[in-house]
N, C-alpha and C. Protein backbone atom coordinates (compact mmCIF):
# COMPACT_ATOMS: atom_id res chain seq x y z
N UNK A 1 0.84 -1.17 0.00
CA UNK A 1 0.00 0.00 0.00
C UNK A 1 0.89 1.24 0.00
N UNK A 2 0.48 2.58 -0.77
CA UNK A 2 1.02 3.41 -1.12
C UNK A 2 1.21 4.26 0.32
N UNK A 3 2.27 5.08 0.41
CA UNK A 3 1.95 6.01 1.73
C UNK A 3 1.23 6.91 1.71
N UNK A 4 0.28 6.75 0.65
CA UNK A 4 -0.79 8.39 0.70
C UNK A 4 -1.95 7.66 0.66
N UNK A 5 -1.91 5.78 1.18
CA UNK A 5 -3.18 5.08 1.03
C UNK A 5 -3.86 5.33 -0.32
N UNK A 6 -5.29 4.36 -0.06
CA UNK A 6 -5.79 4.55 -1.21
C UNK A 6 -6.73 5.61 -1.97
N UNK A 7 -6.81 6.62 -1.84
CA UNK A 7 -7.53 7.87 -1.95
C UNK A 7 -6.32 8.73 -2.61
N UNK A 8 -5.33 8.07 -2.76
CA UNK A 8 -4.11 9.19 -3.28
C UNK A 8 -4.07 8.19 -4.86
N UNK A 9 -3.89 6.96 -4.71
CA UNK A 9 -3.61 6.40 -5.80
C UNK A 9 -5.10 5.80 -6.74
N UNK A 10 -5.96 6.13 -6.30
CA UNK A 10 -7.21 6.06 -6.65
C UNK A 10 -7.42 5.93 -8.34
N UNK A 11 -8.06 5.20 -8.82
CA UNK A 11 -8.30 5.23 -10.11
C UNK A 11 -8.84 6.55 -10.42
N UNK A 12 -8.76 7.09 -11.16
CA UNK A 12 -8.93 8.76 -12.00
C UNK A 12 -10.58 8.77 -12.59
N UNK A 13 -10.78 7.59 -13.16
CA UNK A 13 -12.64 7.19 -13.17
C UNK A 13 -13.32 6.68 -12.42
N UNK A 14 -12.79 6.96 -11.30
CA UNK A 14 -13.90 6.52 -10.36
C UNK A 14 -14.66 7.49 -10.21
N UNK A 15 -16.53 7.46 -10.49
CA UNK A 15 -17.35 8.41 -10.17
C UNK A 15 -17.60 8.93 -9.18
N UNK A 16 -17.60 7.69 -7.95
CA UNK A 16 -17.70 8.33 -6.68
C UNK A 16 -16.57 8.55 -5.46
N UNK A 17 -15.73 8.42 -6.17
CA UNK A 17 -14.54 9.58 -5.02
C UNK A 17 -13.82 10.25 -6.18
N UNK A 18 -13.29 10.04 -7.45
CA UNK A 18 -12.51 11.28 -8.11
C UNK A 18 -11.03 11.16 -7.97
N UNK A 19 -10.26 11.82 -8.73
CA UNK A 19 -8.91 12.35 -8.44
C UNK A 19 -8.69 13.18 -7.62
N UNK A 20 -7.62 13.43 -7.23
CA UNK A 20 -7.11 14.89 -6.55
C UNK A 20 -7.52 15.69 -7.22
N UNK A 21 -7.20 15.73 -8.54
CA UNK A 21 -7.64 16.58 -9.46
C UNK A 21 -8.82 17.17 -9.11
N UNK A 22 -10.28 16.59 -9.21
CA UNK A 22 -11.26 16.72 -9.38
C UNK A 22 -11.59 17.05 -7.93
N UNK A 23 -11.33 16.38 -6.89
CA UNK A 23 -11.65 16.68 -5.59
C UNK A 23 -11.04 18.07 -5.40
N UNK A 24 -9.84 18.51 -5.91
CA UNK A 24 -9.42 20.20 -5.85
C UNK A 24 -10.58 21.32 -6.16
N UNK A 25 -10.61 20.68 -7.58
CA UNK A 25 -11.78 21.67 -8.44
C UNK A 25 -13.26 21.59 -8.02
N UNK A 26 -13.70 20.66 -7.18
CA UNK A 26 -14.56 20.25 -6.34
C UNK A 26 -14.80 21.35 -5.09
N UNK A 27 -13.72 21.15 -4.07
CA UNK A 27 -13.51 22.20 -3.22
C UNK A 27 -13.40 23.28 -3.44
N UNK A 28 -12.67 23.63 -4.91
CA UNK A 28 -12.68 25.24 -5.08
C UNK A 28 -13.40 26.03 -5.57
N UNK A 29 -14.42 24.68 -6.50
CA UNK A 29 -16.04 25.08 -7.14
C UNK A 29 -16.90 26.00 -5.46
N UNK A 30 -16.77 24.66 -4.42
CA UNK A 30 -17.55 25.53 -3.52
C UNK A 30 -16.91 26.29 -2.25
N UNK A 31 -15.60 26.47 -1.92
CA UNK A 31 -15.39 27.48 -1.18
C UNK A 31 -15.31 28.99 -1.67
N UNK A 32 -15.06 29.90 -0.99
CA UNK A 32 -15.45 31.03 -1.27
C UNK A 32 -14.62 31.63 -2.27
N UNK A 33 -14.94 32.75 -2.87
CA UNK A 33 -14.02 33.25 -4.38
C UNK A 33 -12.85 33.71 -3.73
N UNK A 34 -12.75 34.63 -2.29
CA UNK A 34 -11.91 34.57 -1.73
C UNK A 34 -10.97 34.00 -0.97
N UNK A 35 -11.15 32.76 -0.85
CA UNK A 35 -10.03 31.86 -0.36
C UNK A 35 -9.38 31.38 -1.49
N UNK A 36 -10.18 31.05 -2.46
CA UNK A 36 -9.49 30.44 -3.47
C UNK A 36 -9.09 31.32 -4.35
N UNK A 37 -8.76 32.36 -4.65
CA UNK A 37 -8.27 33.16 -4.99
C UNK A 37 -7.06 33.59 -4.50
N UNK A 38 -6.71 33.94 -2.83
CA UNK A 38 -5.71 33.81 -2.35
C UNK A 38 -4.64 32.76 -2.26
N UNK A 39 -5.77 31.16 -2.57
CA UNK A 39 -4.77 30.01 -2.57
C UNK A 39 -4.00 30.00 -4.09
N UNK A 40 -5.22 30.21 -5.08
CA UNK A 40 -4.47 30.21 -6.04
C UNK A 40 -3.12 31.26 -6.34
N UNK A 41 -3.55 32.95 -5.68
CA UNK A 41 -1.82 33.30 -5.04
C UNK A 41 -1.29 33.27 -5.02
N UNK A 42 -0.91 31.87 -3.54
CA UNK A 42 -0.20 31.50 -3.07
C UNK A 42 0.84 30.42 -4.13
N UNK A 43 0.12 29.88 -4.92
CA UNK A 43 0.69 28.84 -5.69
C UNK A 43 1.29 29.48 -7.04
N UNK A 44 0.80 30.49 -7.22
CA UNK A 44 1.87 31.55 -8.30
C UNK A 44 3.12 31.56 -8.05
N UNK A 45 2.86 32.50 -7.01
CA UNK A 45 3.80 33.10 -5.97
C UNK A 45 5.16 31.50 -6.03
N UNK A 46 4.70 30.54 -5.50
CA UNK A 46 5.36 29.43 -4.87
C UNK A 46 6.22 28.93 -6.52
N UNK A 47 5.55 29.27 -7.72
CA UNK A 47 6.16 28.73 -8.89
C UNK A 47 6.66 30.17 -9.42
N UNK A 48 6.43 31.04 -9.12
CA UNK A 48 7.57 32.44 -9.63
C UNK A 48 8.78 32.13 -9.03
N UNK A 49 8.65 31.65 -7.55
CA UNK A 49 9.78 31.37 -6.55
C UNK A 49 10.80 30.19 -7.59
N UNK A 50 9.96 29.65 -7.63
CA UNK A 50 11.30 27.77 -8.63
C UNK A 50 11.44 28.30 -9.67
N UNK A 51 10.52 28.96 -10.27
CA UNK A 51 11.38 29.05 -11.60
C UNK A 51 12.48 29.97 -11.75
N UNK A 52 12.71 31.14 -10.55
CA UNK A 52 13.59 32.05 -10.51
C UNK A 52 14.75 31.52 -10.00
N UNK A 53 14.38 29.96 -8.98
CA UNK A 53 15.88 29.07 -8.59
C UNK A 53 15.88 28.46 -9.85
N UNK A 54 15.10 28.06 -10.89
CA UNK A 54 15.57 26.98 -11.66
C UNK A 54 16.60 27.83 -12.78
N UNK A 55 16.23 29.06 -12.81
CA UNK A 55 16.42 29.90 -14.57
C UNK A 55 17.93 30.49 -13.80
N UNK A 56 18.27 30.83 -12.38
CA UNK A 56 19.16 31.39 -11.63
C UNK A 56 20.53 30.44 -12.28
N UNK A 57 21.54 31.62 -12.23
CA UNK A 57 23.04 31.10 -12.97
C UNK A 57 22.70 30.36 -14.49
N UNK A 58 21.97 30.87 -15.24
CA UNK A 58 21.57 30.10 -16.56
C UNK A 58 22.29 31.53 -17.80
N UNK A 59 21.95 30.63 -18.91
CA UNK A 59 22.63 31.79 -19.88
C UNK A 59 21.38 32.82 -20.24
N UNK A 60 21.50 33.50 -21.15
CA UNK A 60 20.65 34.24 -21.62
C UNK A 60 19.34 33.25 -22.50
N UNK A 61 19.71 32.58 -23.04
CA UNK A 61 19.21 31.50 -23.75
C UNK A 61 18.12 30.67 -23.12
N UNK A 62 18.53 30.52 -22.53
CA UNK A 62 17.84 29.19 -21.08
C UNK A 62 16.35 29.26 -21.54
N UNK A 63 15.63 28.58 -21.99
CA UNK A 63 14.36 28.64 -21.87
C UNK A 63 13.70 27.47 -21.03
N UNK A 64 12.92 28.12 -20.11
CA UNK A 64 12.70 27.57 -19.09
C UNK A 64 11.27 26.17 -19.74
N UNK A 65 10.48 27.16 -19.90
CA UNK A 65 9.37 26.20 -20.87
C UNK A 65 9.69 25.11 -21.40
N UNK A 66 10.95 25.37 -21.93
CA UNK A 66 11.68 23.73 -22.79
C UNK A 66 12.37 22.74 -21.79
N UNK A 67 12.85 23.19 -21.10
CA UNK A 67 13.43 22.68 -19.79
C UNK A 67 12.60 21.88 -18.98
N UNK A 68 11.26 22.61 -18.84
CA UNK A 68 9.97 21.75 -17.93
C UNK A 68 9.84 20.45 -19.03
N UNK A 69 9.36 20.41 -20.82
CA UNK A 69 9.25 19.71 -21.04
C UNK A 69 9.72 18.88 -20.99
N UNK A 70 10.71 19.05 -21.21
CA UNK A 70 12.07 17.92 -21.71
C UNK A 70 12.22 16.85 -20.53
N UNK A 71 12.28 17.90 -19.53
CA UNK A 71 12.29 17.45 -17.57
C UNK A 71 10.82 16.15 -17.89
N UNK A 72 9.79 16.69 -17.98
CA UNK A 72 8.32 16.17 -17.84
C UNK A 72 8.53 14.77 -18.55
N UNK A 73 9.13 14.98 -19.59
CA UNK A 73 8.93 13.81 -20.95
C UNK A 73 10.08 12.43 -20.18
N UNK A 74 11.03 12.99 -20.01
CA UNK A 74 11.94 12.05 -19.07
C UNK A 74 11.61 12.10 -17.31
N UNK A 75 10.79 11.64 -17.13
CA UNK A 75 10.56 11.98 -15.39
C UNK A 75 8.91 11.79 -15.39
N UNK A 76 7.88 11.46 -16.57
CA UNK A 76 6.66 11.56 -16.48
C UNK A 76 5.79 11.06 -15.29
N UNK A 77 6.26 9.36 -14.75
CA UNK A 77 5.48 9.00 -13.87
C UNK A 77 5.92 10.18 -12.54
N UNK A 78 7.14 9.83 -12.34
CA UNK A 78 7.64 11.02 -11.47
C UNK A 78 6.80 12.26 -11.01
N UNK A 79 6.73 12.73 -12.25
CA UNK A 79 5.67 14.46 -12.24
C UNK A 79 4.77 13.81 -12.16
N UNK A 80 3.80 12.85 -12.77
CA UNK A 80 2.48 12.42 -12.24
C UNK A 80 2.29 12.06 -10.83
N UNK A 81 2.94 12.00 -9.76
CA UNK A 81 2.90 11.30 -9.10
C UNK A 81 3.37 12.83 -8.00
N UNK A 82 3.73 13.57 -8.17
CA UNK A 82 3.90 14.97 -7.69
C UNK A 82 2.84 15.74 -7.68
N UNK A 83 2.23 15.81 -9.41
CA UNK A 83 1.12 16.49 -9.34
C UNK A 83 -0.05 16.17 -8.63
N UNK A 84 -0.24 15.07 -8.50
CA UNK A 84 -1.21 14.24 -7.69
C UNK A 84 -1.09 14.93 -6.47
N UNK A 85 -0.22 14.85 -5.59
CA UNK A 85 0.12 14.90 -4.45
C UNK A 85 0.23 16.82 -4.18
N UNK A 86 0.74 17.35 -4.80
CA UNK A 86 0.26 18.93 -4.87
C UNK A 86 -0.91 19.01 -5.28
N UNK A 87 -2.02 18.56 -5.78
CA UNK A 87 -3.33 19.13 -5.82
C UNK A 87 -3.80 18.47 -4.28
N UNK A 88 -3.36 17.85 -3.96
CA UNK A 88 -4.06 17.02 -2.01
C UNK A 88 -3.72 18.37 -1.24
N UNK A 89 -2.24 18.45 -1.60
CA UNK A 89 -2.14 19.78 -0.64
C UNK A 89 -2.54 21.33 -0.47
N UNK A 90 -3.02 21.28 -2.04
CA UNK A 90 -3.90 22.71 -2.40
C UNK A 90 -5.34 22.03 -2.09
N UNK A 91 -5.65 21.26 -2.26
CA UNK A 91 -6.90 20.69 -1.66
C UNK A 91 -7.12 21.16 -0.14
N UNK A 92 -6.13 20.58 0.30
CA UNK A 92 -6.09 20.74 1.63
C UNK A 92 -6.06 22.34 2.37
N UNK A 93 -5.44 22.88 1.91
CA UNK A 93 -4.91 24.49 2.11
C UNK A 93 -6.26 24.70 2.11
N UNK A 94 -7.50 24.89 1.23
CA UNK A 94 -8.49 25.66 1.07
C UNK A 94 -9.47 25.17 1.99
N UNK A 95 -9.05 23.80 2.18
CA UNK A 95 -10.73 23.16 3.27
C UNK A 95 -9.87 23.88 4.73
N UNK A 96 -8.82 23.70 4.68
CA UNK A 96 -8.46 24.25 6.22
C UNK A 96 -8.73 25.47 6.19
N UNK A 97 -8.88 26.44 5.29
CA UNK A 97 -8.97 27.71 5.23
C UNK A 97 -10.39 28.36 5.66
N UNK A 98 -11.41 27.14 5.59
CA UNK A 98 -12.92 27.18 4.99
C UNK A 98 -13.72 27.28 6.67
N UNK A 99 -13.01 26.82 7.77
CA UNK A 99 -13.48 26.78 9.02
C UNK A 99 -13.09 28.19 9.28
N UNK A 100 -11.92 28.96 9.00
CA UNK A 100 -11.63 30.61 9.63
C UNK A 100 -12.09 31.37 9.45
């Protein structure tokens, strides 16, 4: 069994529980425009931050866009398996947000 159990590795068609994916867009369908607005923010903010370490000491050239792919195409389950797990935690960010 996975360490994020089975609700992390969940089949993607299942109708009645969903992906992370869908359980995100789920939660952010119904919490308020303002939380999720700030979360989404926050997650700008958090990828202006990497890409300014990733593009940092690079040439003029560096294109970062090509870099993600190239990264993505060699590393796919990898990033699938990240992205999964960052939408739980933006999931999460907004339901905790939703009691304050």
């Amino acid at each position: 069994m996975s360490m994020f159990g089975d609700w992390f590795s969940e089949d993607e068609d299942d109708i009645f529980m969903g992906s992370p994916k869908s359980k995100f867009f789920d939660v952010s369908r119904e919490a308020s425009k303002d939380i999720v607005e700030e979360e989404i923010d926050k997650i700008i903010e958090k990828l202006a931050v990497l890409e300014m370490i990733v593009s940092q000491d690079k040439d003029e050239n560096f294109d970062i866009n090509e870099y993600i792919k190239e990264y993505t195409l060699e590393n796919h389950e990898k990033v699938k398996a990240m992205k999964k797990g960052l939408y739980v935690e933006f999931t999460g960010e907004i339901i905790c947000r939703l009691d304050s």
